[in-house]
PDB file of N, CA and C in Angstrom:
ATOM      1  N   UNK A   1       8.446  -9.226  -6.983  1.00  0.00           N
ATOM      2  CA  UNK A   1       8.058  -7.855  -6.759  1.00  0.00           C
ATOM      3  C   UNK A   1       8.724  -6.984  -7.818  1.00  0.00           C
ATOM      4  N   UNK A   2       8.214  -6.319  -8.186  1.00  0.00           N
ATOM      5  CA  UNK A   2       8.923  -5.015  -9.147  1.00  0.00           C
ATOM      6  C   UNK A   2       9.737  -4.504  -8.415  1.00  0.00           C
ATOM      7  N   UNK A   3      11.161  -4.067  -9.398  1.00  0.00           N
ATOM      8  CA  UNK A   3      12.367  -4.401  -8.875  1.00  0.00           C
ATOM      9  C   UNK A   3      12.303  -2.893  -8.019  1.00  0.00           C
ATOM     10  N   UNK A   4      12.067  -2.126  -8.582  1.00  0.00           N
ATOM     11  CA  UNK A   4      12.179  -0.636  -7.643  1.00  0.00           C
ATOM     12  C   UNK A   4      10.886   0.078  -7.676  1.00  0.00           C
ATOM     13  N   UNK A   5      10.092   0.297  -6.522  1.00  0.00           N
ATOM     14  CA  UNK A   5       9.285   0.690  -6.311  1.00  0.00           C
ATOM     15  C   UNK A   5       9.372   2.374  -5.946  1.00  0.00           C
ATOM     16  N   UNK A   6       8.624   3.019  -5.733  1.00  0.00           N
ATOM     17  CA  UNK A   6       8.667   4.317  -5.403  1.00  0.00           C
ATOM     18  C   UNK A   6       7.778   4.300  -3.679  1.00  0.00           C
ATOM     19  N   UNK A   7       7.899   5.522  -2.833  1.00  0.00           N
ATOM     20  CA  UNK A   7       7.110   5.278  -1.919  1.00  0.00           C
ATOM     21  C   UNK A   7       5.475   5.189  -1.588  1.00  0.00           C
ATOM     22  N   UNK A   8       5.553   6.136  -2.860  1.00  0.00           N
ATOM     23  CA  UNK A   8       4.135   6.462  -3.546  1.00  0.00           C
ATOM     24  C   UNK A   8       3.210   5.200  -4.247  1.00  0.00           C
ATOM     25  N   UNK A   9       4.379   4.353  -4.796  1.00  0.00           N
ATOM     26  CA  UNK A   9       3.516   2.945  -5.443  1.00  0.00           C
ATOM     27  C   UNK A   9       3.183   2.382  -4.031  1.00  0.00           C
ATOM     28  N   UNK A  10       4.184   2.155  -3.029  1.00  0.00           N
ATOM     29  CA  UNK A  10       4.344   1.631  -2.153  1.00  0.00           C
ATOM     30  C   UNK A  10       3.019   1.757  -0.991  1.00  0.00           C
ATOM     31  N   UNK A  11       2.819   3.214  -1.120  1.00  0.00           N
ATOM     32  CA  UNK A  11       1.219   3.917  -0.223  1.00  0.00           C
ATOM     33  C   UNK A  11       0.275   3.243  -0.979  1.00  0.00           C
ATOM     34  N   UNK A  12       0.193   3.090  -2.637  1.00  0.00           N
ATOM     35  CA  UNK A  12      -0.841   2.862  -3.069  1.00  0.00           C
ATOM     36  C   UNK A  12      -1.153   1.206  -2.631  1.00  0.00           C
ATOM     37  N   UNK A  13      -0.650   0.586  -2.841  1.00  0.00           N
ATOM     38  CA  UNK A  13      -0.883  -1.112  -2.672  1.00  0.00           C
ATOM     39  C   UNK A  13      -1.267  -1.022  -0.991  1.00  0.00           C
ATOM     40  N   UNK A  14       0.102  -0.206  -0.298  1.00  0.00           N
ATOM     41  CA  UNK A  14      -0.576  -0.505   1.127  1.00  0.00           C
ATOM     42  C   UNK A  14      -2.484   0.306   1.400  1.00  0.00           C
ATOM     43  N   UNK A  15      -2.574   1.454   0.331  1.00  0.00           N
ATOM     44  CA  UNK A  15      -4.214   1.589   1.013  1.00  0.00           C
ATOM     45  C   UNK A  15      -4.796   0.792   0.161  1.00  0.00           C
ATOM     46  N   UNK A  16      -4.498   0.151  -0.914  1.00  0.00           N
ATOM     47  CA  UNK A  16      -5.493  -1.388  -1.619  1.00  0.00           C
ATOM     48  C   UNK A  16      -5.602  -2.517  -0.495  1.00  0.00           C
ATOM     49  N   UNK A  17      -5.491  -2.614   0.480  1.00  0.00           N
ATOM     50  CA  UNK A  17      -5.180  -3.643   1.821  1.00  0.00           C
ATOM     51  C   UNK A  17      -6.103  -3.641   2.851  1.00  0.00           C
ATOM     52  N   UNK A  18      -6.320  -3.609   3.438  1.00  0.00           N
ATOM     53  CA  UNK A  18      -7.221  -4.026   4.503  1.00  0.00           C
ATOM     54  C   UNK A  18      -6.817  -3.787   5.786  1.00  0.00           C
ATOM     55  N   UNK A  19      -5.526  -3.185   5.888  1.00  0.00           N
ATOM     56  CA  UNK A  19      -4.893  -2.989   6.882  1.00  0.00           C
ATOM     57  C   UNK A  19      -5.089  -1.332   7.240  1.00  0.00           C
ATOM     58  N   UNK A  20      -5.393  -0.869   8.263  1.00  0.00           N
ATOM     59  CA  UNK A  20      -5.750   0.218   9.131  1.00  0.00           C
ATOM     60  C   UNK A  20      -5.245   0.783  10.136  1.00  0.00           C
ATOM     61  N   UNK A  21      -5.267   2.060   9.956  1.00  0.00           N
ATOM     62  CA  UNK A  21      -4.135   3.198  10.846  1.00  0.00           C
ATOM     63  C   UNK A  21      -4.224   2.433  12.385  1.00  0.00           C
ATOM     64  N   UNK A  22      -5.526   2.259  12.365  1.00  0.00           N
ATOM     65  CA  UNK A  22      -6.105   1.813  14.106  1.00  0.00           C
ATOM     66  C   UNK A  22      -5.471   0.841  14.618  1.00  0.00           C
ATOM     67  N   UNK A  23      -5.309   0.051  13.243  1.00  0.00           N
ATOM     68  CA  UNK A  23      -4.075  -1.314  14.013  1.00  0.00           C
ATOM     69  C   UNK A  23      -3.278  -1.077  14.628  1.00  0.00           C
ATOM     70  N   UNK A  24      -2.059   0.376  14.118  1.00  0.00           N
ATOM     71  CA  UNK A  24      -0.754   0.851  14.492  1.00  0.00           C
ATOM     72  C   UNK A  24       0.099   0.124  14.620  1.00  0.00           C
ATOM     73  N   UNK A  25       0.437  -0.776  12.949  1.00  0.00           N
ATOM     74  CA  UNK A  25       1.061  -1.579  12.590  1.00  0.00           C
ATOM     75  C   UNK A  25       2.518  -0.867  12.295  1.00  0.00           C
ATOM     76  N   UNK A  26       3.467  -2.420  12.851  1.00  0.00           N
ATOM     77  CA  UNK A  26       4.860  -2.048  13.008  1.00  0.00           C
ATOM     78  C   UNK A  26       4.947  -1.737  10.965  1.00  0.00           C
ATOM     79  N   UNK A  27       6.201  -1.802  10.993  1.00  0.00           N
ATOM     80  CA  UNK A  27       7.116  -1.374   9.595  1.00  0.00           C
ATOM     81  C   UNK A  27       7.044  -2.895   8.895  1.00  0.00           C
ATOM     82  N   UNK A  28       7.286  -3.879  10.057  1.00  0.00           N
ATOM     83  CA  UNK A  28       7.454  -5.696   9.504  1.00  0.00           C
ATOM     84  C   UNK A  28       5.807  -5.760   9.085  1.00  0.00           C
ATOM     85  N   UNK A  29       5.004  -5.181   9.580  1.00  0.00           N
ATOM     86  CA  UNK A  29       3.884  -5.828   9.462  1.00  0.00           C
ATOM     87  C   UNK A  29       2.961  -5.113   7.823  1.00  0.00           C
ATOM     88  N   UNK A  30       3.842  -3.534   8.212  1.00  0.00           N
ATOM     89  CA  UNK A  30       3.162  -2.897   6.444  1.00  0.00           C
ATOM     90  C   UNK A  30       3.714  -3.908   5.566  1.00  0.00           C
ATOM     91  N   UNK A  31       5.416  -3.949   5.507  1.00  0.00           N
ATOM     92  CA  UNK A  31       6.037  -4.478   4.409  1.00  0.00           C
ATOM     93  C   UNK A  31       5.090  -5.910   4.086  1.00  0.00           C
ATOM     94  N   UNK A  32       5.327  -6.862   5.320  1.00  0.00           N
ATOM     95  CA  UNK A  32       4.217  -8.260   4.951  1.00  0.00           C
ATOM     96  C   UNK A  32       3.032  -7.741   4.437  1.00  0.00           C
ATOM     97  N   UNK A  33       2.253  -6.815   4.460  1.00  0.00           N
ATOM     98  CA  UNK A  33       0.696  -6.863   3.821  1.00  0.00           C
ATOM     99  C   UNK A  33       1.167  -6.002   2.540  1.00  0.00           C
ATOM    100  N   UNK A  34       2.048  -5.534   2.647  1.00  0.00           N
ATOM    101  CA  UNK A  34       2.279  -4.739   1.209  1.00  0.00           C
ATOM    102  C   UNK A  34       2.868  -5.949   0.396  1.00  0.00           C
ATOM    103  N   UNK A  35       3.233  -6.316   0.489  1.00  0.00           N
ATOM    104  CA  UNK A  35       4.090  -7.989   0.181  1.00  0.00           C
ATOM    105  C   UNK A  35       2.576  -8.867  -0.232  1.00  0.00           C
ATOM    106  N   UNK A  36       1.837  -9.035   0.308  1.00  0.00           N
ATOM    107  CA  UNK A  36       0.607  -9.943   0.334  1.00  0.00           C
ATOM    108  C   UNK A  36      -0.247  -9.237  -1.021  1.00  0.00           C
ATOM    109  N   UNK A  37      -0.290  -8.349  -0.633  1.00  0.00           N
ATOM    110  CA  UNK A  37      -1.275  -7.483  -1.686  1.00  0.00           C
ATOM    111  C   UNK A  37      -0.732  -7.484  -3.160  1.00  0.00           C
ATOM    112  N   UNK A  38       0.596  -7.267  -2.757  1.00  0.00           N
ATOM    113  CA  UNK A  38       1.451  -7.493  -4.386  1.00  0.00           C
ATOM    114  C   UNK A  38       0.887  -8.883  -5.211  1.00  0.00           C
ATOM    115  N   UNK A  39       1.066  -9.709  -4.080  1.00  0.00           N
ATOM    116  CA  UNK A  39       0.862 -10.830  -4.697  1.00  0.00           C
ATOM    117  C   UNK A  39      -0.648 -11.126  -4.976  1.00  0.00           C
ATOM    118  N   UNK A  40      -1.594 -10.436  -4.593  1.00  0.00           N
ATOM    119  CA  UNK A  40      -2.825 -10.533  -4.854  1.00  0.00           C
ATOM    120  C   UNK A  40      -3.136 -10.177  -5.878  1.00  0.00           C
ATOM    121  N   UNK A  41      -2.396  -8.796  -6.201  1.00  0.00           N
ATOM    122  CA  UNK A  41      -2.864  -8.330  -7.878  1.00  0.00           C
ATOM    123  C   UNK A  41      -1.851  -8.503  -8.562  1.00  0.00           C
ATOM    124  N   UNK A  42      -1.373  -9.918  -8.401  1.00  0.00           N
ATOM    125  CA  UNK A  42      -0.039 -10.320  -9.169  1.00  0.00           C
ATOM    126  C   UNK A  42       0.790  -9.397  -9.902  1.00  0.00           C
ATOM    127  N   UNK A  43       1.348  -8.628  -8.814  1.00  0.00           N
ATOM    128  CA  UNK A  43       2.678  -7.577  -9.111  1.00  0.00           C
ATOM    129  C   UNK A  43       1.881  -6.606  -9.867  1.00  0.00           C
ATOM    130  N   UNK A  44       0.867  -6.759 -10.231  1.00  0.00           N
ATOM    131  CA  UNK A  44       0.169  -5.089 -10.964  1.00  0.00           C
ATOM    132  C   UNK A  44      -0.074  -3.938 -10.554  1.00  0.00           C
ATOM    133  N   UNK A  45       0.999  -3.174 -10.041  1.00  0.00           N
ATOM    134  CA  UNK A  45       0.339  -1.833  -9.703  1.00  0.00           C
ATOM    135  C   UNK A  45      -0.673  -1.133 -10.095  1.00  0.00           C
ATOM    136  N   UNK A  46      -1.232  -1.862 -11.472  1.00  0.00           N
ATOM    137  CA  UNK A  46      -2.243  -0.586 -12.103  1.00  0.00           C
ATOM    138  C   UNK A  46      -3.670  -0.994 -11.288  1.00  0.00           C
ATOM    139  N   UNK A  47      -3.543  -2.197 -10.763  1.00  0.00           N
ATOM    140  CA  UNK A  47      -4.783  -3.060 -10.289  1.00  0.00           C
ATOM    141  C   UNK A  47      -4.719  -2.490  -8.686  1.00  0.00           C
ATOM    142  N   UNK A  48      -3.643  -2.292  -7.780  1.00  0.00           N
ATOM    143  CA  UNK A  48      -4.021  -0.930  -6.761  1.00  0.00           C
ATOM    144  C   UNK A  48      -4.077  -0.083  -7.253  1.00  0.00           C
ATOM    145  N   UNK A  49      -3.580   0.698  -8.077  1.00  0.00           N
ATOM    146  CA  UNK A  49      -4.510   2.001  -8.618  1.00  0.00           C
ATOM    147  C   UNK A  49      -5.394   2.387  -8.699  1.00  0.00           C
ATOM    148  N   UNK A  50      -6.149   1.266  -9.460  1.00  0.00           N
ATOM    149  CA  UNK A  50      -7.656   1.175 -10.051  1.00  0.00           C
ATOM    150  C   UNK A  50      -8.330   1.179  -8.805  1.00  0.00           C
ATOM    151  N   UNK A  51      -8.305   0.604  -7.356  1.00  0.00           N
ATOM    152  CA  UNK A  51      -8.346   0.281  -6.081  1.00  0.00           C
ATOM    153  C   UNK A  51      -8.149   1.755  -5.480  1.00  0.00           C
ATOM    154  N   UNK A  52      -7.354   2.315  -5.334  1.00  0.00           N
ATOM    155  CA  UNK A  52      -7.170   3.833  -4.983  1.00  0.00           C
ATOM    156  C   UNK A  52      -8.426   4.361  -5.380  1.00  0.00           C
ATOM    157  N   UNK A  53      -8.238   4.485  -7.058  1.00  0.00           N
ATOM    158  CA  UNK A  53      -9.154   5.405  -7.235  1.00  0.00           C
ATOM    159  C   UNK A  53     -10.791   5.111  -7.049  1.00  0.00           C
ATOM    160  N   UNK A  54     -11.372   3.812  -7.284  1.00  0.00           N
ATOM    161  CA  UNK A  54     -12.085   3.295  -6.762  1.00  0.00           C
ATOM    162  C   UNK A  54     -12.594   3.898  -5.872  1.00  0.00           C
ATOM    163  N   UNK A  55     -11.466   3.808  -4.362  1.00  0.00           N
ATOM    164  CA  UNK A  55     -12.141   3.961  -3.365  1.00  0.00           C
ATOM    165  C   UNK A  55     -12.044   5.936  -3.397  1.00  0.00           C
ATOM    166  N   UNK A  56     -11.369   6.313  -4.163  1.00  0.00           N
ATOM    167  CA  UNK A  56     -11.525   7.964  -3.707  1.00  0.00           C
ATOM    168  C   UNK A  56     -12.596   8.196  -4.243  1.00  0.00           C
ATOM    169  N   UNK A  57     -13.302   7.493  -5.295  1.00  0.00           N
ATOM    170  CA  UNK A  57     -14.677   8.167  -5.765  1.00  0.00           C
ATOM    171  C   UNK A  57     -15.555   7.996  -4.578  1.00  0.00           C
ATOM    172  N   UNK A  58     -15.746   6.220  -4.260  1.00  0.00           N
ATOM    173  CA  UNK A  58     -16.621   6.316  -3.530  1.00  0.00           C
ATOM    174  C   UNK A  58     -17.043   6.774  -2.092  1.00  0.00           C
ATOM    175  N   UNK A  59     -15.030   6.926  -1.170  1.00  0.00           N
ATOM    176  CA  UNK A  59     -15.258   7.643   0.082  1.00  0.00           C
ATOM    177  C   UNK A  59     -14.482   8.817  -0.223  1.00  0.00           C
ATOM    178  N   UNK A  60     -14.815  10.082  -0.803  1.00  0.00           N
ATOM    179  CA  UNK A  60     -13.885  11.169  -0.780  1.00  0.00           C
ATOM    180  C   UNK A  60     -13.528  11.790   0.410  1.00  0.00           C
ATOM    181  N   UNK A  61     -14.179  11.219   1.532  1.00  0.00           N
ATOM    182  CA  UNK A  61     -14.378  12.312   3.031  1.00  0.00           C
ATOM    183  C   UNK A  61     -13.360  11.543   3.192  1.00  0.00           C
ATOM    184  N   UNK A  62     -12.972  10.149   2.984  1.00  0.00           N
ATOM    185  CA  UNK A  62     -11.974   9.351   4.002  1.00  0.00           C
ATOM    186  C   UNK A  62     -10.931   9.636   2.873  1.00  0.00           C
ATOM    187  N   UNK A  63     -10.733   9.340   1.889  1.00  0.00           N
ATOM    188  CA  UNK A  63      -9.648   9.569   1.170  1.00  0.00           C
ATOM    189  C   UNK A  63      -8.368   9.843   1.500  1.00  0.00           C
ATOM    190  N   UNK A  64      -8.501  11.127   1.769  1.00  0.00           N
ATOM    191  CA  UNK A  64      -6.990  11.920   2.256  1.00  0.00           C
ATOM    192  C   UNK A  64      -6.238  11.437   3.326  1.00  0.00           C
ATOM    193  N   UNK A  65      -7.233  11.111   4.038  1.00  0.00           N
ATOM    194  CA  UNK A  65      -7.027  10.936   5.889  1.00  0.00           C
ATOM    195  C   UNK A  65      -6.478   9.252   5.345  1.00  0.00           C
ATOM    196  N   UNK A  66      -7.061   8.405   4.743  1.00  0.00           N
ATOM    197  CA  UNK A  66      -6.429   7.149   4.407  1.00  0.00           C
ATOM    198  C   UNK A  66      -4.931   7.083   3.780  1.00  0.00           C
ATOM    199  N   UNK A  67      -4.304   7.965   2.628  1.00  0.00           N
ATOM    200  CA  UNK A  67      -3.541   8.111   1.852  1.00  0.00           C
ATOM    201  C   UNK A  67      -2.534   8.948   2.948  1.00  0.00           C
ATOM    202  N   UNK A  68      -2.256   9.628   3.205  1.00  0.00           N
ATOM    203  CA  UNK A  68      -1.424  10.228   4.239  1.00  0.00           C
ATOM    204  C   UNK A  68      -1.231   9.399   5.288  1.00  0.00           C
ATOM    205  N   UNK A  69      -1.888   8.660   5.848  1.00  0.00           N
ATOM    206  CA  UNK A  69      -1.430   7.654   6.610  1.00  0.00           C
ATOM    207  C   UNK A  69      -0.845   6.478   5.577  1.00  0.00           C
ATOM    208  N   UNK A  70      -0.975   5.926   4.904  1.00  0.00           N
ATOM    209  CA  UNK A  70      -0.517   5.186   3.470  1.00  0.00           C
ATOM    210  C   UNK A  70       0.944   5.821   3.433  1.00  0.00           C
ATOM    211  N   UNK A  71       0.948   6.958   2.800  1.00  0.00           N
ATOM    212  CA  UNK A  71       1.876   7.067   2.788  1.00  0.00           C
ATOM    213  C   UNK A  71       2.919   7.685   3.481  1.00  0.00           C
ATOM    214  N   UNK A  72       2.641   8.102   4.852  1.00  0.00           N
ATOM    215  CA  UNK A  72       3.573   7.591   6.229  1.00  0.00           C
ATOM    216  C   UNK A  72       3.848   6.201   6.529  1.00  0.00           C
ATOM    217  N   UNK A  73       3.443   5.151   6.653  1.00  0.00           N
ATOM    218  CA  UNK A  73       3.681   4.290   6.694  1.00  0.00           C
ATOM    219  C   UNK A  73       4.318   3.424   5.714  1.00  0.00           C
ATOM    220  N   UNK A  74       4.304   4.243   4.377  1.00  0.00           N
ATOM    221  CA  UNK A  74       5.284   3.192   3.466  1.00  0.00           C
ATOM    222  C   UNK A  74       6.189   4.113   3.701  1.00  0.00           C
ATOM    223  N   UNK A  75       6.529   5.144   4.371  1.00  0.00           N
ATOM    224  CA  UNK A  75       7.964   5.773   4.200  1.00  0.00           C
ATOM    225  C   UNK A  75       8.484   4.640   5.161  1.00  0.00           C
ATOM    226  N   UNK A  76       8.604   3.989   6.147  1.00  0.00           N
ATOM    227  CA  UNK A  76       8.986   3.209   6.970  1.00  0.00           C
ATOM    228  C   UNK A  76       9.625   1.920   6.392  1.00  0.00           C
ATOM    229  N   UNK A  77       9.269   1.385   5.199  1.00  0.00           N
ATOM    230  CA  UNK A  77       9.697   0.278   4.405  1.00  0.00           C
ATOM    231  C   UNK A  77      10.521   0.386   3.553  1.00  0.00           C
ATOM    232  N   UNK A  78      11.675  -0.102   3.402  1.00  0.00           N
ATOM    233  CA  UNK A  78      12.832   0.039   2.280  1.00  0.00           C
ATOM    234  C   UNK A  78      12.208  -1.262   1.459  1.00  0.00           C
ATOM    235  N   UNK A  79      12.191  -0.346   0.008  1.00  0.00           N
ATOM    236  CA  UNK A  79      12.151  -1.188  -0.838  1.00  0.00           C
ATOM    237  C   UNK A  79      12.548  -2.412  -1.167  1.00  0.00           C
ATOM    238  N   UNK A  80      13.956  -2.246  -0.910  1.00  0.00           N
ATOM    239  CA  UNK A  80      14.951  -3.187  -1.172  1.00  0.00           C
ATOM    240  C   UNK A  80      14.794  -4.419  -0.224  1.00  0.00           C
ATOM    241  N   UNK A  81      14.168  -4.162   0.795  1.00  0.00           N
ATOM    242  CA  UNK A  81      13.305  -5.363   1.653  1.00  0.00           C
ATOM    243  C   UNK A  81      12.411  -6.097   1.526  1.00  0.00           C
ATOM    244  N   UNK A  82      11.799  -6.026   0.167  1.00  0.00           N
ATOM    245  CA  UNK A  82      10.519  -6.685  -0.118  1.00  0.00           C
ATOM    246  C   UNK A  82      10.804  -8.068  -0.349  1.00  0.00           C
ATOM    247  N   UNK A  83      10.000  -8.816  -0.094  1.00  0.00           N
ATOM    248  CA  UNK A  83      10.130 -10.488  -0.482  1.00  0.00           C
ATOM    249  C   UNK A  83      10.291 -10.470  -1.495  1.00  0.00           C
ATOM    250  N   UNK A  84      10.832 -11.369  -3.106  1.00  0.00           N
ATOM    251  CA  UNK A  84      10.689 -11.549  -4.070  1.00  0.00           C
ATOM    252  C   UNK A  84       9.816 -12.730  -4.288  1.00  0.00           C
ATOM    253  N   UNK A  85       8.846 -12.690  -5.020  1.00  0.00           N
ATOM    254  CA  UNK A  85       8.152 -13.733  -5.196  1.00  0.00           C
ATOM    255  C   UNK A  85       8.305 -14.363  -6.823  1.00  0.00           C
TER     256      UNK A  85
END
């Protein structure tokens, strides 16, 4: 994992995921899919980015409402907890 993340990188990978407010997933369960996803776009943040923005073109109505929950939920994860892969 990249050694220091921000919370903001941290929102972005978690809304590149598949994982959803509706779940009302614990803190263990963001960090594991934020953890999973890393490893999906092999540690590339720019590849959730591209994924962010992606999806803000194509759902702008959901956007906000996705990302604010994103990034409430990565405030819950200390960095320094991430798996190293």
């Amino acid at each position: 994992m990249p050694t220091t993340m921000s919370v903001s990188e941290l929102a972005q990978v978690l809304f590149a995921s598949a994982l959803q407010a509706s779940d009302d997933p614990s803190p263990d369960q963001v960090r594991t899919v934020i953890e999973d996803r890393l490893r999906a776009c092999h540690e590339d943040l720019a590849s959730c980015a591209g994924c962010v923005a992606q999806e803000a073109g194509d759902h702008p109505e959901a956007y906000a409402t996705r990302m604010r929950w994103a990034l409430c939920a990565a405030h819950q994860v200390d960095p320094a907890t991430l798996a190293a892969t």
